[in-house]
N, C-alpha and C. Protein backbone atom coordinates (compact mmCIF):
# COMPACT_ATOMS: atom_id res chain seq x y z
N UNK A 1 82.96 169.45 89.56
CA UNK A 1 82.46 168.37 88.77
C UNK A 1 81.41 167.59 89.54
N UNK A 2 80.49 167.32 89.00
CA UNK A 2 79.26 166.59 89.38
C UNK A 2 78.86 165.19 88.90
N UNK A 3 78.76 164.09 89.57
CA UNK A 3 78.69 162.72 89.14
C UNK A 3 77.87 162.61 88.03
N UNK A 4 77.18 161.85 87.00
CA UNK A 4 76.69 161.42 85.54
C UNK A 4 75.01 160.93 86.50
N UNK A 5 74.25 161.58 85.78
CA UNK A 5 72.89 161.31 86.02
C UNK A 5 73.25 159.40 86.18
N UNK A 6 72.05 158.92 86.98
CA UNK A 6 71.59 157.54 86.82
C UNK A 6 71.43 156.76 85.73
N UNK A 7 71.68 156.24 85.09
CA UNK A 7 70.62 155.41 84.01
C UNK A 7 69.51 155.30 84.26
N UNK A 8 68.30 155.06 82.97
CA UNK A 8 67.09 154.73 83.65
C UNK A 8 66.99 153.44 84.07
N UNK A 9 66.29 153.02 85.13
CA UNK A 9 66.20 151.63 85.55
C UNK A 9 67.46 150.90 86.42
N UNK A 10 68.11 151.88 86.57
CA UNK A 10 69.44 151.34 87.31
C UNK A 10 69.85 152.63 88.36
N UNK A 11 69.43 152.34 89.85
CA UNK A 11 69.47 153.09 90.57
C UNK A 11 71.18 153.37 91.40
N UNK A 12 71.93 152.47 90.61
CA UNK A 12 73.57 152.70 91.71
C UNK A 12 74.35 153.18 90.63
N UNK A 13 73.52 153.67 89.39
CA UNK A 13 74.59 154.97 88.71
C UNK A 13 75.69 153.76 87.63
N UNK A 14 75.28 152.56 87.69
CA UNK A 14 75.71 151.79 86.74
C UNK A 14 74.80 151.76 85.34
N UNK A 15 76.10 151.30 84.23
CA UNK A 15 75.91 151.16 82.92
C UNK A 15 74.52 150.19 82.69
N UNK A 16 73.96 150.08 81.30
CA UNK A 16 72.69 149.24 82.07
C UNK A 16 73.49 147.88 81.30
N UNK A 17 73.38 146.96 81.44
CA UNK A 17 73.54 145.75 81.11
C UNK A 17 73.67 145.27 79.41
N UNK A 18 74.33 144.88 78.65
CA UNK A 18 74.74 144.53 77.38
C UNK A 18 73.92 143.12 76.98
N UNK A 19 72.89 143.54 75.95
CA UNK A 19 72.24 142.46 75.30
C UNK A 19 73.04 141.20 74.90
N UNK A 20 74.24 141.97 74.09
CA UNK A 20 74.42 140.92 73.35
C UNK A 20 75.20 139.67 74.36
N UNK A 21 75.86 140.29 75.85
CA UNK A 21 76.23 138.63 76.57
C UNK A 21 75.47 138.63 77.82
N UNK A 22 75.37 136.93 77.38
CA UNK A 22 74.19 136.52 78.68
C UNK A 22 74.13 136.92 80.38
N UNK A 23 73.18 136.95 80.45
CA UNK A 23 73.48 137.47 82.14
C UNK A 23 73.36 136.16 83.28
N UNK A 24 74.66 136.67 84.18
CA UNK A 24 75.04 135.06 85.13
C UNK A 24 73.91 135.72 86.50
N UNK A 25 73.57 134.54 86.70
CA UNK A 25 73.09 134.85 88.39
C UNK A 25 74.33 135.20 89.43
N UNK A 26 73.57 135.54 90.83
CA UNK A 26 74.71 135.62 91.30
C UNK A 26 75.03 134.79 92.14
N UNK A 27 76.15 134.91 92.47
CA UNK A 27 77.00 133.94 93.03
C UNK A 27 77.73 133.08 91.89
N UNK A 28 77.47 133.18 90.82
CA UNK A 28 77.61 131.97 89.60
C UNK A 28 79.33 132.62 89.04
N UNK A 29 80.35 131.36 89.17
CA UNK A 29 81.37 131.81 88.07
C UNK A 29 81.32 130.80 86.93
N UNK A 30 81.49 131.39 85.60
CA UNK A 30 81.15 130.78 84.58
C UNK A 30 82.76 129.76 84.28
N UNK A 31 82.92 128.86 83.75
CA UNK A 31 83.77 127.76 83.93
C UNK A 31 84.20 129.02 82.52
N UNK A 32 85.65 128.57 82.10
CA UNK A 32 86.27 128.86 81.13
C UNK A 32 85.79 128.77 79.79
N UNK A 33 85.54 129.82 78.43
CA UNK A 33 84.58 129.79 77.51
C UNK A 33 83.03 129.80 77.78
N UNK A 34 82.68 129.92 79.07
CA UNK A 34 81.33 130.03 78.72
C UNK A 34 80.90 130.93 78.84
N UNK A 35 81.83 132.31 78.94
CA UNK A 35 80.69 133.60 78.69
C UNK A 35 80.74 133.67 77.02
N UNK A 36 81.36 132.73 76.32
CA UNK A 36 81.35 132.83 74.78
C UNK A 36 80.45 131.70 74.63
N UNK A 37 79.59 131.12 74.85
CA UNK A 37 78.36 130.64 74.50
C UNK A 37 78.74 129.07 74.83
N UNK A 38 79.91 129.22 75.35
CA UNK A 38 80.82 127.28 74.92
C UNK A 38 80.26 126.49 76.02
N UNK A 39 79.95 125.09 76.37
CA UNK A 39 79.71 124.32 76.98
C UNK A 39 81.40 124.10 77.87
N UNK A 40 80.69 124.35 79.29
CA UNK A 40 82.03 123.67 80.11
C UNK A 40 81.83 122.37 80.42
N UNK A 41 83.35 122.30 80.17
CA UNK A 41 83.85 120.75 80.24
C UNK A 41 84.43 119.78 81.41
N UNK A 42 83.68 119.02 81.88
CA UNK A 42 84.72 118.74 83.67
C UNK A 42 85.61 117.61 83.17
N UNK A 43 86.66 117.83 83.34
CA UNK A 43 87.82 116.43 82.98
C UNK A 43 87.75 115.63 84.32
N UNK A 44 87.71 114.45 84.30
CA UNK A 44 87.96 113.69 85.18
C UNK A 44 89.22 112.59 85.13
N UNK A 45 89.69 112.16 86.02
CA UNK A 45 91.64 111.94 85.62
C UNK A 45 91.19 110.88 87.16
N UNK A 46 91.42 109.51 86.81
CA UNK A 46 91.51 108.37 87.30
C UNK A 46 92.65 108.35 87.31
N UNK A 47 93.36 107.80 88.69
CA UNK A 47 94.63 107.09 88.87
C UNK A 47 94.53 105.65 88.74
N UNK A 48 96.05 104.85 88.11
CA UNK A 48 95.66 103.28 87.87
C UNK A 48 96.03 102.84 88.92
N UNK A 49 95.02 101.95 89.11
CA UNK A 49 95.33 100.61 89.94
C UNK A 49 96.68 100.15 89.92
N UNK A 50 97.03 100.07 90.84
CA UNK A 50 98.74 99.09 90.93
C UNK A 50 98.75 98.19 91.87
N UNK A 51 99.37 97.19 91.53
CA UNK A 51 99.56 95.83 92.35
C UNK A 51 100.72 95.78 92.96
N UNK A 52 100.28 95.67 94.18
CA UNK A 52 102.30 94.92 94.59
C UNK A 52 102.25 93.98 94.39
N UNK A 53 103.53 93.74 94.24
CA UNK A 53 104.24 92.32 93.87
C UNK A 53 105.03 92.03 94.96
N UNK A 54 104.33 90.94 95.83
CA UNK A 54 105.52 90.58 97.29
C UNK A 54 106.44 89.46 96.85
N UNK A 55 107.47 89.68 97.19
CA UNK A 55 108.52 88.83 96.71
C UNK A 55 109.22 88.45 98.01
N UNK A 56 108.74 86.83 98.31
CA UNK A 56 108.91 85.83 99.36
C UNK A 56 110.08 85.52 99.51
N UNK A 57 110.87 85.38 100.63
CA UNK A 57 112.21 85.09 100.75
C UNK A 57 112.14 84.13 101.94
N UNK A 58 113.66 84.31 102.40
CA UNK A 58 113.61 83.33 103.68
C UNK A 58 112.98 83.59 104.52
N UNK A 59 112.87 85.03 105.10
CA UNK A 59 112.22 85.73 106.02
C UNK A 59 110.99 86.33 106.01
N UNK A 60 110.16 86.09 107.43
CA UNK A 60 108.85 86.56 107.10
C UNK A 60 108.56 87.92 106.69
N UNK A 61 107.21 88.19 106.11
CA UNK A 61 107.16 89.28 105.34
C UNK A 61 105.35 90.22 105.54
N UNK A 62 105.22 91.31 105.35
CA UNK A 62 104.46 92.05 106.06
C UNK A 62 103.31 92.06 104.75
N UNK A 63 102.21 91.51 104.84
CA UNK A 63 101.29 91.10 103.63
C UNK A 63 100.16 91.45 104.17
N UNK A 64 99.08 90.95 103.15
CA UNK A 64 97.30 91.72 104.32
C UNK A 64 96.86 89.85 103.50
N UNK A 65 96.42 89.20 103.99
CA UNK A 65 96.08 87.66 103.58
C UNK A 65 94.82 87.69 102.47
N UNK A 66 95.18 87.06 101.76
CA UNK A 66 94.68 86.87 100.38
C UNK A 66 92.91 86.23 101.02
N UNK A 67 93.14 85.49 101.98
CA UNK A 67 91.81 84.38 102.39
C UNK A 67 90.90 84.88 103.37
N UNK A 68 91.88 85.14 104.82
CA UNK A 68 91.19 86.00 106.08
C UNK A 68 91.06 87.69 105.74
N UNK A 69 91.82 88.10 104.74
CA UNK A 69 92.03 90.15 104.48
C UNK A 69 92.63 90.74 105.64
N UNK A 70 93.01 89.91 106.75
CA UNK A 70 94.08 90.03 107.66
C UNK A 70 95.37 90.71 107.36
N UNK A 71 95.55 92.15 107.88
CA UNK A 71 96.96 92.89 107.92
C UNK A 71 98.05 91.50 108.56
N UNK A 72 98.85 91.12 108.33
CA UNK A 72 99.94 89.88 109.03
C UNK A 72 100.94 89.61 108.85
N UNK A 73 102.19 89.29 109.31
CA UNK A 73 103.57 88.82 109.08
C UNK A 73 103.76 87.79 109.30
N UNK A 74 103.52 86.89 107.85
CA UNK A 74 103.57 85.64 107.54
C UNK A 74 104.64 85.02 108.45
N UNK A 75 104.27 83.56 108.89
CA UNK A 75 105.49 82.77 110.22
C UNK A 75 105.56 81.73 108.54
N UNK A 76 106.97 81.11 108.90
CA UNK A 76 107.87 80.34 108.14
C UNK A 76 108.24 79.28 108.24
N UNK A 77 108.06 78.21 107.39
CA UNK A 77 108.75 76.59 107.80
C UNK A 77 108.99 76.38 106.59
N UNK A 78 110.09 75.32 106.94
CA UNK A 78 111.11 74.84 105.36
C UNK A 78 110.52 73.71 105.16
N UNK A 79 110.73 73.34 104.00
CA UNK A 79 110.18 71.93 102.85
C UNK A 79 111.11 71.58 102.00
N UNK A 80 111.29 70.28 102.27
CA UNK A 80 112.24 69.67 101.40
C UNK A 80 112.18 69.74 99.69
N UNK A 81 112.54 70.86 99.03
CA UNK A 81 112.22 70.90 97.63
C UNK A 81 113.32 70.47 96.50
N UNK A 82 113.44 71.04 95.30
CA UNK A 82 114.27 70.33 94.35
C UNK A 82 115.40 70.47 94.39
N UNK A 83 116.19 71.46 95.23
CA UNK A 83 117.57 72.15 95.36
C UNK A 83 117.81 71.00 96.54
N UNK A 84 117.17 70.80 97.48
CA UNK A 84 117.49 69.76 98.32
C UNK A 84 117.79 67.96 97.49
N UNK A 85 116.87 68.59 97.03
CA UNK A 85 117.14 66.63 95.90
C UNK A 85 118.73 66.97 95.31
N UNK A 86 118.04 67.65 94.33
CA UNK A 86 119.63 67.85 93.45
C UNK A 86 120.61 67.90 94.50
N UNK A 87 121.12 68.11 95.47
CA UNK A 87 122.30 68.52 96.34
C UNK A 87 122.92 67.17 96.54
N UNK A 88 121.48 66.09 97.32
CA UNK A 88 121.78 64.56 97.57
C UNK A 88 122.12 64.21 96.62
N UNK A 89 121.65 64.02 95.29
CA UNK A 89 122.42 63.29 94.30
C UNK A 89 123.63 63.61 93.60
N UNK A 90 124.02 64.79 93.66
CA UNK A 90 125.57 65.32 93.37
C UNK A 90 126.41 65.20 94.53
N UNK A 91 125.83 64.94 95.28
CA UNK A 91 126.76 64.42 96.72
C UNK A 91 126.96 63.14 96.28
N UNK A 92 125.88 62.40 96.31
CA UNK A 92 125.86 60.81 95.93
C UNK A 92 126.65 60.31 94.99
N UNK A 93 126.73 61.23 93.70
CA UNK A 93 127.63 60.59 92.18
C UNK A 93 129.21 61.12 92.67
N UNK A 94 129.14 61.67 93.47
CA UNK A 94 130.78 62.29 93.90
C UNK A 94 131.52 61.62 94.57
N UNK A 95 130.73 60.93 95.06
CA UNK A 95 131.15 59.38 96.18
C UNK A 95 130.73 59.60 97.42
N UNK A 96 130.11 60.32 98.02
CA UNK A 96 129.97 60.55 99.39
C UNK A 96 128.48 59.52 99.31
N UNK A 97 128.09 58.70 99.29
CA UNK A 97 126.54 58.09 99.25
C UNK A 97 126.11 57.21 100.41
N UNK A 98 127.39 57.26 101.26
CA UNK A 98 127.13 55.97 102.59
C UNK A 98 126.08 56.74 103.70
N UNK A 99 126.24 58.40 103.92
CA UNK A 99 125.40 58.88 104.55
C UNK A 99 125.87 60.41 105.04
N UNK A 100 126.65 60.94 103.59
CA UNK A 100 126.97 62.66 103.34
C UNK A 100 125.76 62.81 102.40
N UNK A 101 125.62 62.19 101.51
CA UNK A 101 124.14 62.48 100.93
C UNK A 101 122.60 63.09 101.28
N UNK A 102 122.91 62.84 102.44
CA UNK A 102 121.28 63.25 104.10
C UNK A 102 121.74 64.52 104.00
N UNK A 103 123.05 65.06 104.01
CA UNK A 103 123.14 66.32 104.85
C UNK A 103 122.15 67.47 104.26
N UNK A 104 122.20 67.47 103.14
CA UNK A 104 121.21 68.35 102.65
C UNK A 104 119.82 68.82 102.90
N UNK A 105 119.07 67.35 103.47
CA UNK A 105 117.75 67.07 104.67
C UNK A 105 117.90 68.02 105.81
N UNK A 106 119.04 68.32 106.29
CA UNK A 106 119.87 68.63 107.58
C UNK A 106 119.73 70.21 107.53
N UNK A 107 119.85 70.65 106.16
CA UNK A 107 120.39 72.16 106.17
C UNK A 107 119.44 72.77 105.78
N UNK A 108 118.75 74.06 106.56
CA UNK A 108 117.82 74.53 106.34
C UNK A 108 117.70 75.74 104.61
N UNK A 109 118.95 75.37 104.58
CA UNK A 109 119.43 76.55 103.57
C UNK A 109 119.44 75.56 101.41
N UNK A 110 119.18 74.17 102.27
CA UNK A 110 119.02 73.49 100.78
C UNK A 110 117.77 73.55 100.97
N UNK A 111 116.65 74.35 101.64
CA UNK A 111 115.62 73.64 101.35
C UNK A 111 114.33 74.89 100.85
N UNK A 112 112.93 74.66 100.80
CA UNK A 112 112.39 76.00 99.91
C UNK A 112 111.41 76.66 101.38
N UNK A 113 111.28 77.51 101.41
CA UNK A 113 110.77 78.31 102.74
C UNK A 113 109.03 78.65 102.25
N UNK A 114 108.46 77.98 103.20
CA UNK A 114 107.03 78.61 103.02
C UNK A 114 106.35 79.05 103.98
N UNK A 115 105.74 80.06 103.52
CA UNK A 115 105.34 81.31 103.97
C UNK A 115 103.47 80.99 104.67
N UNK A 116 103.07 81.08 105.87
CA UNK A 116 101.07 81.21 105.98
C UNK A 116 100.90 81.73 107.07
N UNK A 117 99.99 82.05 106.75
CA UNK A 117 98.74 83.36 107.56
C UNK A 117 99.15 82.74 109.03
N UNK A 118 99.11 83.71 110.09
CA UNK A 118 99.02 83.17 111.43
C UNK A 118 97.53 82.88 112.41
N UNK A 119 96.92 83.50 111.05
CA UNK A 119 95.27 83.69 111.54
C UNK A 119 94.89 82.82 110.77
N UNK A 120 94.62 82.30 109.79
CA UNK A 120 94.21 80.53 109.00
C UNK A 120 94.75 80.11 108.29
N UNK A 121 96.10 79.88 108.84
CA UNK A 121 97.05 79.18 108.58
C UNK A 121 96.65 78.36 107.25
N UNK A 122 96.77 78.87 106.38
CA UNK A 122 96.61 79.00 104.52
C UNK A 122 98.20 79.89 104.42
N UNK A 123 98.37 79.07 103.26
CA UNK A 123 100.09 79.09 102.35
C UNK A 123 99.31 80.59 101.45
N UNK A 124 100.39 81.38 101.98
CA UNK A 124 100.36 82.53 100.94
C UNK A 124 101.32 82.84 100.31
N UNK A 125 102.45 82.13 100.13
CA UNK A 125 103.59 82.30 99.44
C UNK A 125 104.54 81.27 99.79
N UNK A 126 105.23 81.17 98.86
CA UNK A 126 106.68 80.09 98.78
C UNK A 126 107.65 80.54 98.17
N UNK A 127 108.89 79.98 99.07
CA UNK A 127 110.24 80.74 98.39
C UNK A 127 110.60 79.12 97.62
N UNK A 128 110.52 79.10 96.39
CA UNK A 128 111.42 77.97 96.24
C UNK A 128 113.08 78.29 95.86
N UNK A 129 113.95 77.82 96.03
CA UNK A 129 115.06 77.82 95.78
C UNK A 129 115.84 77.20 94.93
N UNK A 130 114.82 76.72 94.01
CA UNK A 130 115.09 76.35 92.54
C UNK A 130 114.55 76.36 91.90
């Protein structure tokens, strides 16, 4: 058996090329549907934005600063807030008012914890406790 003459115009003994579908350059792969005449399509797929939500407690907490953009672990001091009021005056109507009423001033745990930058010392959060 003897190999099939050449085609004309095609010297490596290949078929000659089909009118009816388009011819790709090379190197070229055609995206999906487009050797059927179709326009390829590129999807593009955004991820959403998400926010943390830091939720301030007694203890300092690992934040990037809203003011300086400083990575930082907010330092902490207490403030006399409304859980501290309310405490004195239900002490006070209970009968203790000669000077059990203060203690609440006293206890770091009646009172609301706030949170600032160690680099410009700006309030970036507050725990209130009521």
């Amino acid at each position: 058996m003897s190999a099939p003459p050449p085609y004309p115009g095609n010297e490596k003994g290949m078929p000659p090329p089909n009118p009816a579908y388009p011819q790709q350059a090379p190197g070229y792969a055609p995206q999906y549907g487009a050797q059927y005449g179709q326009q390829a399509t590129t999807v593009v797929v955004a991820q959403p934005a998400y926010t943390v939500v830091q939720h301030f407690r007694e203890s300092p907490v690992r934040i990037k600063c809203q003011f300086c953009q400083a990575d930082i672990v907010t330092s902490t001091y207490y403030e006399t807030g409304t859980l501290t009021w309310v405490a004195c005056f239900v002490i006070a109507i209970v009968g203790c008012w000669i000077g059990c009423c203060l203690i609440p001033f006293c206890m770091d745990a009646c009172k609301d914890v706030v949170h600032q930058c160690p680099n410009c010392n700006q309030q970036v959060g507050r725990y209130n406790r009521m």
